[in-house]
C-alpha atoms as a PDB file:
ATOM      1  CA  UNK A   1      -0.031  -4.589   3.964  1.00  0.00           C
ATOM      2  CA  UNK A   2      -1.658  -5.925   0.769  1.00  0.00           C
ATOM      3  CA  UNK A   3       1.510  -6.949  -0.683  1.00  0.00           C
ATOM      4  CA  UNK A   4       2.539  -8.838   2.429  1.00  0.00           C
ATOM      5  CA  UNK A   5      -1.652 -10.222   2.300  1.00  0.00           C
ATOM      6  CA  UNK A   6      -0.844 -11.623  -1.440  1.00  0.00           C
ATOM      7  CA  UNK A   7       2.895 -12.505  -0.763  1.00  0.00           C
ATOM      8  CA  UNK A   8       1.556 -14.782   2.153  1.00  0.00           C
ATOM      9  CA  UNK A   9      -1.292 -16.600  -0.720  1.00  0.00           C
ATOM     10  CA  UNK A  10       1.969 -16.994  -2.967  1.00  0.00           C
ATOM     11  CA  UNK A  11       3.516 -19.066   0.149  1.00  0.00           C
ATOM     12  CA  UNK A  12       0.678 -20.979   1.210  1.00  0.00           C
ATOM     13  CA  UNK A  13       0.505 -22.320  -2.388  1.00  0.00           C
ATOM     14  CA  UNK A  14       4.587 -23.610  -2.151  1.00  0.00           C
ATOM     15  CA  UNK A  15       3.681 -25.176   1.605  1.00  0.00           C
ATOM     16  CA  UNK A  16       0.800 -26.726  -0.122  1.00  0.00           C
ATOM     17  CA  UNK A  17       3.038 -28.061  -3.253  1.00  0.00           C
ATOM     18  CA  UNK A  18       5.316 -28.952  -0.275  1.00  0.00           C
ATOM     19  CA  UNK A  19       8.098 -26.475  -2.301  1.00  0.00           C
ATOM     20  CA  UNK A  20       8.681 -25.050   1.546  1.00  0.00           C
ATOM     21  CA  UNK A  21       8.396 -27.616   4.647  1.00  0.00           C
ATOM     22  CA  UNK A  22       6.502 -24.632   7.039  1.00  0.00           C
ATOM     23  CA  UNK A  23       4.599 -21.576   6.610  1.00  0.00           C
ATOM     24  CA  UNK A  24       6.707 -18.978   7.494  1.00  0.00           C
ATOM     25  CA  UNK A  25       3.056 -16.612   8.128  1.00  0.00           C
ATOM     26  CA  UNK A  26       1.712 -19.439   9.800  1.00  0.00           C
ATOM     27  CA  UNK A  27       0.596 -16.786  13.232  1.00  0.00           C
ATOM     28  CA  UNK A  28       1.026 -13.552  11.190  1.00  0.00           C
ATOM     29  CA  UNK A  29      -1.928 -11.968  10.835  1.00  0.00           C
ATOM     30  CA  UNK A  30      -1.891  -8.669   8.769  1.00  0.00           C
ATOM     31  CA  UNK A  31      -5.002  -5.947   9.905  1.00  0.00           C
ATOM     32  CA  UNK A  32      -5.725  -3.100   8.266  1.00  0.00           C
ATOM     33  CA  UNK A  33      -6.225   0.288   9.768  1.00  0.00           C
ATOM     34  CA  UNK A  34      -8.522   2.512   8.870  1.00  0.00           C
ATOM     35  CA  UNK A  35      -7.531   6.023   8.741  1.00  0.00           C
ATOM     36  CA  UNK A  36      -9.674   9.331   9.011  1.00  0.00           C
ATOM     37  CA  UNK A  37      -8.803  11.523   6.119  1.00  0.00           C
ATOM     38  CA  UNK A  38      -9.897  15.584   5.918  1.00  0.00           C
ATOM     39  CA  UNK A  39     -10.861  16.959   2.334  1.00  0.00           C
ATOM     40  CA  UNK A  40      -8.675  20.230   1.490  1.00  0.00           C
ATOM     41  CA  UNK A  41     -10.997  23.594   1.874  1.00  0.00           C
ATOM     42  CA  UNK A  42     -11.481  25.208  -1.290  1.00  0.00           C
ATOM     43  CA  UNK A  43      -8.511  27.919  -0.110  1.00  0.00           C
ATOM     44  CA  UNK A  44      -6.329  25.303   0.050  1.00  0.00           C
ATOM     45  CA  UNK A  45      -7.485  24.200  -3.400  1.00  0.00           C
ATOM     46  CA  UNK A  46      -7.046  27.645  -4.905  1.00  0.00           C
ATOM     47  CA  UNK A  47      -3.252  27.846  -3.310  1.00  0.00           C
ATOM     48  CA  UNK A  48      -2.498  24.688  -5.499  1.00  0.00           C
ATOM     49  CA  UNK A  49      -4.473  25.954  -8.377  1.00  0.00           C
ATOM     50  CA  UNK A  50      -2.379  29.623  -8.675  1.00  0.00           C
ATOM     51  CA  UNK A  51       0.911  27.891  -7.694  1.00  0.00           C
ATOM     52  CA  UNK A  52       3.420  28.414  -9.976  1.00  0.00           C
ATOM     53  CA  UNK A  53       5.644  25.320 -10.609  1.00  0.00           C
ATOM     54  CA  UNK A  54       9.618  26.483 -11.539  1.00  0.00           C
ATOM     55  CA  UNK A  55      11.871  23.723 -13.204  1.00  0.00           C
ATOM     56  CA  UNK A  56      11.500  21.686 -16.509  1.00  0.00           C
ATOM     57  CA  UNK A  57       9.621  18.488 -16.735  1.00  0.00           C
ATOM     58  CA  UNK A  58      11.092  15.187 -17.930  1.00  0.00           C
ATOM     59  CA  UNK A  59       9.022  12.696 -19.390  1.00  0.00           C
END
């Protein structure tokens, strides 16, 4: 949603140079949601801590 936020600043500038001849965002509003996130217990922690990772790394 923040790229579509910025994207619509970027075509309110071009209305305003008169580049475009509408605002194509003109009754899009974006909202943000706001999410409820749980912390990992300290099991879950040690799981990722002692996993063992198979398979070669490329950089």
């Amino acid at each position: 949603m923040k790229y579509i936020n910025n994207f619509k600043k970027i075509i309110r500038i071009a209305v305003t140079h008169e580049w475009f001849s509408k605002d194509p965002f003109y009754n899009y509003k974006v909202q943000f949601k706001t999410v409820e996130r749980e912390f990992l217990s300290k099991e879950e922690l040690q799981v990722l801590v002692n996993k063992e990772i198979d398979g070669e790394r490329r950089l």
